[in-house]
C-alpha atoms as a PDB file:
ATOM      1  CA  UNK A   1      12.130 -18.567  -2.084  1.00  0.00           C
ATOM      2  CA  UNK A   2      10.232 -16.036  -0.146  1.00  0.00           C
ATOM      3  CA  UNK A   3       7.351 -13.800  -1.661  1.00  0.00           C
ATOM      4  CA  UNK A   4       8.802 -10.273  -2.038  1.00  0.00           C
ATOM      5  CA  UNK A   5       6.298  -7.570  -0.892  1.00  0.00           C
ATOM      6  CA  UNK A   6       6.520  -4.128  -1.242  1.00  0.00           C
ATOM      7  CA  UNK A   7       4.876  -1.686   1.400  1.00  0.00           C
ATOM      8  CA  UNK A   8       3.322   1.831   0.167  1.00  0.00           C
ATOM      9  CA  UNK A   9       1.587   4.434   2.544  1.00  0.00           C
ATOM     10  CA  UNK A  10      -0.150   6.921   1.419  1.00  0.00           C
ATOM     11  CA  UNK A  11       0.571   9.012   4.241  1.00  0.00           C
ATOM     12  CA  UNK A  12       4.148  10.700   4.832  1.00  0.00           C
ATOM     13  CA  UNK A  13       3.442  12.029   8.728  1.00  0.00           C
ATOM     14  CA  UNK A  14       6.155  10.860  10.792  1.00  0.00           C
ATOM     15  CA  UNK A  15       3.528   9.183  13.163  1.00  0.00           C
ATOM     16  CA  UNK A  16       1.316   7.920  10.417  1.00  0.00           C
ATOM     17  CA  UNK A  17      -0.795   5.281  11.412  1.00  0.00           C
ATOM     18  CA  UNK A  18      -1.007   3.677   7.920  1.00  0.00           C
ATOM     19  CA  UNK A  19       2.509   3.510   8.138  1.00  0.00           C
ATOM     20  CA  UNK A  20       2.617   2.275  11.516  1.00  0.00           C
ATOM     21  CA  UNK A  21       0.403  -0.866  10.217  1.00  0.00           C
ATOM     22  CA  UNK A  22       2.530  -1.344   7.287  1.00  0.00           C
ATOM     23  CA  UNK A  23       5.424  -1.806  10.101  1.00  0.00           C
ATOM     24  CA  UNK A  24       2.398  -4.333  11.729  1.00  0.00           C
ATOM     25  CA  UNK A  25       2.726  -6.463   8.614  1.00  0.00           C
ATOM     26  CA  UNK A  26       6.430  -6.554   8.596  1.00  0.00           C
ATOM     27  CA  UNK A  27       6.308  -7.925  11.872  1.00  0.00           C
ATOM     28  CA  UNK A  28       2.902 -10.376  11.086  1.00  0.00           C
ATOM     29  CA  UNK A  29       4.571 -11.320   7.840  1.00  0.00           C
ATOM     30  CA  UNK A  30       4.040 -15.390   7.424  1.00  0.00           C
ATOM     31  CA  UNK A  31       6.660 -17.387   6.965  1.00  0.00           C
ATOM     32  CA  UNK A  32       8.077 -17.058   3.354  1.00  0.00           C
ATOM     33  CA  UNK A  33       6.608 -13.830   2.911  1.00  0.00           C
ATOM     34  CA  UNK A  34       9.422 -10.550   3.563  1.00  0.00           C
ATOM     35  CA  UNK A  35       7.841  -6.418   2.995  1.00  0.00           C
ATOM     36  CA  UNK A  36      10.075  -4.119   2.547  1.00  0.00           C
ATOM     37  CA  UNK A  37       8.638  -0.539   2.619  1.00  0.00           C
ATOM     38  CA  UNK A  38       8.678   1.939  -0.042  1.00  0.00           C
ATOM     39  CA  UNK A  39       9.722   6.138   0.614  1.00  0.00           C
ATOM     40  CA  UNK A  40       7.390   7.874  -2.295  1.00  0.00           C
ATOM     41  CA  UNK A  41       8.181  11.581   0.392  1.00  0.00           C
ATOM     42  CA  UNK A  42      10.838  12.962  -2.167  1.00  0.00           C
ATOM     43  CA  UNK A  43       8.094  11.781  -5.572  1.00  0.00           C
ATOM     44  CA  UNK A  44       7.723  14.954  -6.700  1.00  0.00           C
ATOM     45  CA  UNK A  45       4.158  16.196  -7.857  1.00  0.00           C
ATOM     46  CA  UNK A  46       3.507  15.094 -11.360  1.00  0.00           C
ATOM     47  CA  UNK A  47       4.246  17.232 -14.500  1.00  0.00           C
ATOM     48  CA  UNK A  48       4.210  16.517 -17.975  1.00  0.00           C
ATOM     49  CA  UNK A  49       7.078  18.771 -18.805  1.00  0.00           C
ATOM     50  CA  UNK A  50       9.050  16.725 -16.136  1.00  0.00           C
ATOM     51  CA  UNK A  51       8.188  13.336 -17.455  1.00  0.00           C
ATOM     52  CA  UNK A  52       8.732  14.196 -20.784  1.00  0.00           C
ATOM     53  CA  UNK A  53      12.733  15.053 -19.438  1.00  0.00           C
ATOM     54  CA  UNK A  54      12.353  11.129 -18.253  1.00  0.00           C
ATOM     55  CA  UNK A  55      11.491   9.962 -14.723  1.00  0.00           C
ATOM     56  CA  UNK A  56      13.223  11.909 -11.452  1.00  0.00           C
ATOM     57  CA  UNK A  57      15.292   9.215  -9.736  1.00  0.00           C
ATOM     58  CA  UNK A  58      13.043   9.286  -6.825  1.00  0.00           C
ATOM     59  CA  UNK A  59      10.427   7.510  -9.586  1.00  0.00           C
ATOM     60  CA  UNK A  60      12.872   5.505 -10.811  1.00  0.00           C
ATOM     61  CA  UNK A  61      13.194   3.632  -7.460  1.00  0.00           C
ATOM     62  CA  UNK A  62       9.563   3.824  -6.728  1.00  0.00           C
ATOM     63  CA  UNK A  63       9.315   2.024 -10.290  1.00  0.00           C
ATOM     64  CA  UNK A  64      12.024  -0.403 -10.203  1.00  0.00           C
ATOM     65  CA  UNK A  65      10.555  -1.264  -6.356  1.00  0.00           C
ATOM     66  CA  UNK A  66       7.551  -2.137  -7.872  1.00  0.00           C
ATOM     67  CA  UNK A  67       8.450  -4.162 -10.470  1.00  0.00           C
ATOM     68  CA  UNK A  68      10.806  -6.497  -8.134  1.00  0.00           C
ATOM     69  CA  UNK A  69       8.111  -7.295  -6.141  1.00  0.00           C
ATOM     70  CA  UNK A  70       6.065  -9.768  -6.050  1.00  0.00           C
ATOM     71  CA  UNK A  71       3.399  -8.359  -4.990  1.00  0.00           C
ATOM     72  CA  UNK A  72       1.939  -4.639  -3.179  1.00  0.00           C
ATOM     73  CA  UNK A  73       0.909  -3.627  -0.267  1.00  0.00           C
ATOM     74  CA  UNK A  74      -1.049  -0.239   0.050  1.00  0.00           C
ATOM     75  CA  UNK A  75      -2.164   1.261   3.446  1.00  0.00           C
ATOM     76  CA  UNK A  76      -4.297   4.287   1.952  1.00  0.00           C
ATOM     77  CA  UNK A  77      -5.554   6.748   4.571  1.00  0.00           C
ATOM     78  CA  UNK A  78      -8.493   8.246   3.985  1.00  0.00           C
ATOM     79  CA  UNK A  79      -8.718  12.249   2.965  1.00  0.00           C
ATOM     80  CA  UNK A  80     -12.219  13.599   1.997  1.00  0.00           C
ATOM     81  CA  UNK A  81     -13.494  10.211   0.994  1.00  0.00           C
ATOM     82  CA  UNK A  82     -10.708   9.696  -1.063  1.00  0.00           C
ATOM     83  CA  UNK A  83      -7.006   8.306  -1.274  1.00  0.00           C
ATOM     84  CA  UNK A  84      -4.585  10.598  -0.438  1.00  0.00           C
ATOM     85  CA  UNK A  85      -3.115  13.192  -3.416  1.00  0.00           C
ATOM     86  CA  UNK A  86       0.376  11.528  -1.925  1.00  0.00           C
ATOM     87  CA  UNK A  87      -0.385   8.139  -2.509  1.00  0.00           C
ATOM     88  CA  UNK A  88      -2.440   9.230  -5.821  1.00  0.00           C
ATOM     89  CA  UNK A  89       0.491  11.314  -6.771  1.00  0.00           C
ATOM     90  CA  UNK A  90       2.803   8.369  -6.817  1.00  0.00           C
ATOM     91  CA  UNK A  91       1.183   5.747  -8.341  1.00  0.00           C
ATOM     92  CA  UNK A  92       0.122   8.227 -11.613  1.00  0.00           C
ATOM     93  CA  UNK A  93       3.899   8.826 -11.603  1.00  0.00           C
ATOM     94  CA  UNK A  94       4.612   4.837 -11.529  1.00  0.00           C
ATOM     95  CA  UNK A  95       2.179   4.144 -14.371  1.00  0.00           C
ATOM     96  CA  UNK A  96       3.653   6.138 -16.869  1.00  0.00           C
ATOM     97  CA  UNK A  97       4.709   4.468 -19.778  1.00  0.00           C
ATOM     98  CA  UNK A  98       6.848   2.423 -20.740  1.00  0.00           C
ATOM     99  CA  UNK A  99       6.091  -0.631 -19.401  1.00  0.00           C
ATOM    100  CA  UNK A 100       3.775   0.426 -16.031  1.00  0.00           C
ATOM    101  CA  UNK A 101       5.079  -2.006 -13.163  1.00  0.00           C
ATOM    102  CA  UNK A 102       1.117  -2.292 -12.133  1.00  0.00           C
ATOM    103  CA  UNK A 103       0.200  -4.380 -14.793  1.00  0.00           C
ATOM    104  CA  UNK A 104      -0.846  -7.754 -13.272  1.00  0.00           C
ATOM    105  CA  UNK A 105       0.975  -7.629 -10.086  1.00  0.00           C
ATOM    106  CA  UNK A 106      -1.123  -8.734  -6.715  1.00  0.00           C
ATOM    107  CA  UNK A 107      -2.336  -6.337  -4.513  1.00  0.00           C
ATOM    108  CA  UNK A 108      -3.756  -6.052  -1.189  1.00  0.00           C
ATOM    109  CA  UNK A 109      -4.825  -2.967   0.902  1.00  0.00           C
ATOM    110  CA  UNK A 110      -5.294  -2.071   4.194  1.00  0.00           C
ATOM    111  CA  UNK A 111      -5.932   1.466   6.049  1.00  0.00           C
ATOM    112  CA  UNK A 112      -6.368   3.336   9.471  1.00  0.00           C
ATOM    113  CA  UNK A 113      -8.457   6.192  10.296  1.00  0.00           C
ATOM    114  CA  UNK A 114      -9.019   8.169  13.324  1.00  0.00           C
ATOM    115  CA  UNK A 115     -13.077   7.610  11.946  1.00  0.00           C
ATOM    116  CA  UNK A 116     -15.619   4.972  12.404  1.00  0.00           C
ATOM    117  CA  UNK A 117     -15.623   4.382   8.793  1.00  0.00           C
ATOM    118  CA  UNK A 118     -11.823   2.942   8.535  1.00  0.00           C
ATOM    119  CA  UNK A 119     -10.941   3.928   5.078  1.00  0.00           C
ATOM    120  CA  UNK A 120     -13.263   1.834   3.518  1.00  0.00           C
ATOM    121  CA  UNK A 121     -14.689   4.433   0.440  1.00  0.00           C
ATOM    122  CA  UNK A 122     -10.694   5.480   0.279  1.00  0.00           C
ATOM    123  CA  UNK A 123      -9.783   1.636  -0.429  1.00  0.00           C
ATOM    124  CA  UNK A 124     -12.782   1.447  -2.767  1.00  0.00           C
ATOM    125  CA  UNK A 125     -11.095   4.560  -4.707  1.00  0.00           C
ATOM    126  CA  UNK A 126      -7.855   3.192  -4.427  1.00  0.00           C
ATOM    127  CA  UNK A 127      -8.989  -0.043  -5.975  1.00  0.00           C
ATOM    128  CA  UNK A 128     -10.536   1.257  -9.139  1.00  0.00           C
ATOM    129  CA  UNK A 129      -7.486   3.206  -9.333  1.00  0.00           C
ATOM    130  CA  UNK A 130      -5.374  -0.291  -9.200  1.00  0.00           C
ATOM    131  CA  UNK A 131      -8.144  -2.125 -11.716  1.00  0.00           C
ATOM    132  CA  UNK A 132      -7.404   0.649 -14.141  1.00  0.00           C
ATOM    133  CA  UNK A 133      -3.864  -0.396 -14.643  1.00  0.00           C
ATOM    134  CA  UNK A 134      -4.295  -4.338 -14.042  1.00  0.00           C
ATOM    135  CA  UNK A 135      -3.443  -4.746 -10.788  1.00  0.00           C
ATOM    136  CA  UNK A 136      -4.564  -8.310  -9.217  1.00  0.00           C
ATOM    137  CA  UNK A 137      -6.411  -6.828  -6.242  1.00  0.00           C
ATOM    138  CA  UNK A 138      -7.226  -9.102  -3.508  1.00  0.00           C
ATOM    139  CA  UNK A 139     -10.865  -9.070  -2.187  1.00  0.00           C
ATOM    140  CA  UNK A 140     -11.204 -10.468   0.917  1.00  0.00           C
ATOM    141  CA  UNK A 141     -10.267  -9.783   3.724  1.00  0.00           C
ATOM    142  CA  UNK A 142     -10.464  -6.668   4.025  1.00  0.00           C
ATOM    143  CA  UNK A 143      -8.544  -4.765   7.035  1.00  0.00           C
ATOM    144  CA  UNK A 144     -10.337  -1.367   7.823  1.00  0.00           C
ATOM    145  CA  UNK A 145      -8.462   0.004  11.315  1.00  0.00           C
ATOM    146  CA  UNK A 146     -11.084   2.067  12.441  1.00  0.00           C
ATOM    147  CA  UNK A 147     -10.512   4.706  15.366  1.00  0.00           C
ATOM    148  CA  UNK A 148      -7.014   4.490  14.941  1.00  0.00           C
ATOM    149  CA  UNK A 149      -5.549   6.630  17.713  1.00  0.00           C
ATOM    150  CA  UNK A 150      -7.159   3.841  20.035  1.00  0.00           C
ATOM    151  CA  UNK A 151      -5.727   1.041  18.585  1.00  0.00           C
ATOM    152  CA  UNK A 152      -1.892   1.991  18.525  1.00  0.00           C
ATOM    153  CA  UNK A 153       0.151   2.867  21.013  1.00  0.00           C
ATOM    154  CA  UNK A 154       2.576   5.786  21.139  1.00  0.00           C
ATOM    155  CA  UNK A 155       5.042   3.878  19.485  1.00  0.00           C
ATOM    156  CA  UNK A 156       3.074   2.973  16.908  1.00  0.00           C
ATOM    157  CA  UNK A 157       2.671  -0.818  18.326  1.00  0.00           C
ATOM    158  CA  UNK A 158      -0.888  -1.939  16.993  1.00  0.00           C
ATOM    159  CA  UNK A 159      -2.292  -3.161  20.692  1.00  0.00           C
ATOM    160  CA  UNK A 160      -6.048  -4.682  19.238  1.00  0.00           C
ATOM    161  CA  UNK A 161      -5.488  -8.243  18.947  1.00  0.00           C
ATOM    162  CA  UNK A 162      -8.620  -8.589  17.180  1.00  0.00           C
ATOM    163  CA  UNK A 163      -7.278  -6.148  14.646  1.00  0.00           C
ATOM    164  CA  UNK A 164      -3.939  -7.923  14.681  1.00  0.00           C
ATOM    165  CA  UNK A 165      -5.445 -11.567  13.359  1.00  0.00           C
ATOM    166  CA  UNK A 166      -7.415  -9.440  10.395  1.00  0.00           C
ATOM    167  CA  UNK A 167      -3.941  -8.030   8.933  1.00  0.00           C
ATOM    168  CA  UNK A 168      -2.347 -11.525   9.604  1.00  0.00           C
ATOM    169  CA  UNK A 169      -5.444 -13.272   7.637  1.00  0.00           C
ATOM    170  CA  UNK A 170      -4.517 -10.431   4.986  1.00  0.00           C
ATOM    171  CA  UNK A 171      -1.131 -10.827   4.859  1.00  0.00           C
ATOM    172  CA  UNK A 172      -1.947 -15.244   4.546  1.00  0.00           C
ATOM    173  CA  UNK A 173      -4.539 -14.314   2.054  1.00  0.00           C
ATOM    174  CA  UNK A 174      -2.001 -12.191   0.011  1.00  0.00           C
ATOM    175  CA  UNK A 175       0.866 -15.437  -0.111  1.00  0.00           C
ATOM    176  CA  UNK A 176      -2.108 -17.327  -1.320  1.00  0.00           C
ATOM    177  CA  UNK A 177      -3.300 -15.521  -4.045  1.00  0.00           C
ATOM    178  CA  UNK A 178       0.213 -14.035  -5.245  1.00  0.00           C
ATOM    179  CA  UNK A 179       1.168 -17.636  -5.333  1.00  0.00           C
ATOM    180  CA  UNK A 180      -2.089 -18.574  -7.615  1.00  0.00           C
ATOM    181  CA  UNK A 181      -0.996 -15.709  -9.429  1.00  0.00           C
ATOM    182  CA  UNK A 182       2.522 -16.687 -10.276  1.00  0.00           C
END
């Protein structure tokens, strides 16, 4: 039975390179490992009056996504040293109670930035964020796709091979540890 992964960018621009290397992994994916990705662009913004009606549908999907994987995926860019308020927005909607679908399910990251830094203080935001509800996060490797717009194409085709074998050696890492997990 293949290892169920679920995708989740943090950016919603139509030529998003987070999304573009979530689209990498698809294509990367090992064998017995299938990533489907997730649409959090119609999550509304959060509101305790809302929530306290019950989750929007859109959440409800985002939720029930979650919880049938096996394990996550996040490709986080990187907005004022930080996650985006997108990507925030929809995992403080997915942890509500009852029953957040964070609790120990693995978790990997990734991210692309048109900076030299490649995400990496928005992945270390992103993974106290995941620690806080008991995600499993994965340590190493890390995949940090720095100077983005020179690494994709205009179709969104990641062209650095180098760049290519770090998201692979994620993506093996990942089966491994969601496996030692299970």
């Amino acid at each position: 039975m293949a290892t169920s992964v679920l995708g989740i960018s943090g950016s919603l621009r139509a030529g998003s390179f987070n999304t573009a290397a979530l689209r990498v992994a698809k294509e990367l994916a090992p064998e017995g490992m299938t990533i489907e990705i997730a649409d959090i662009s119609q999550i509304p913004l959060y509101n305790e009056d809302v929530y306290q009606q019950g989750f929007p549908p859109s959440v409800d999907r985002f939720r029930d996504q979650i919880r049938a994987a096996d394990a996550l995926l996040f490709a986080t860019p990187e907005y004022n040293f930080s996650i985006s308020g997108v990507l925030k927005n929809a995992i403080d909607w997915a942890s509500r109670p009852p029953a957040q679908p964070f609790n120990g399910k693995p978790a990997a990251m990734l991210g692309a930035s048109a900076g030299r830094a490649g995400t990496a203080r928005a992945q270390l935001h992103l993974r106290h964020v995941l620690s806080t509800l008991n995600a499993h996060v994965l340590n190493k490797p890390d995949v940090l796709i720095a100077t983005a717009q020179n690494m994709f194409d205009d179709n969104g085709k990641l062209t650095d091979e180098a760049t290519r074998k770090f998201v692979r050696q994620e993506l093996e890492a990942l089966l491994g540890w969601t496996e030692k997990l299970a």
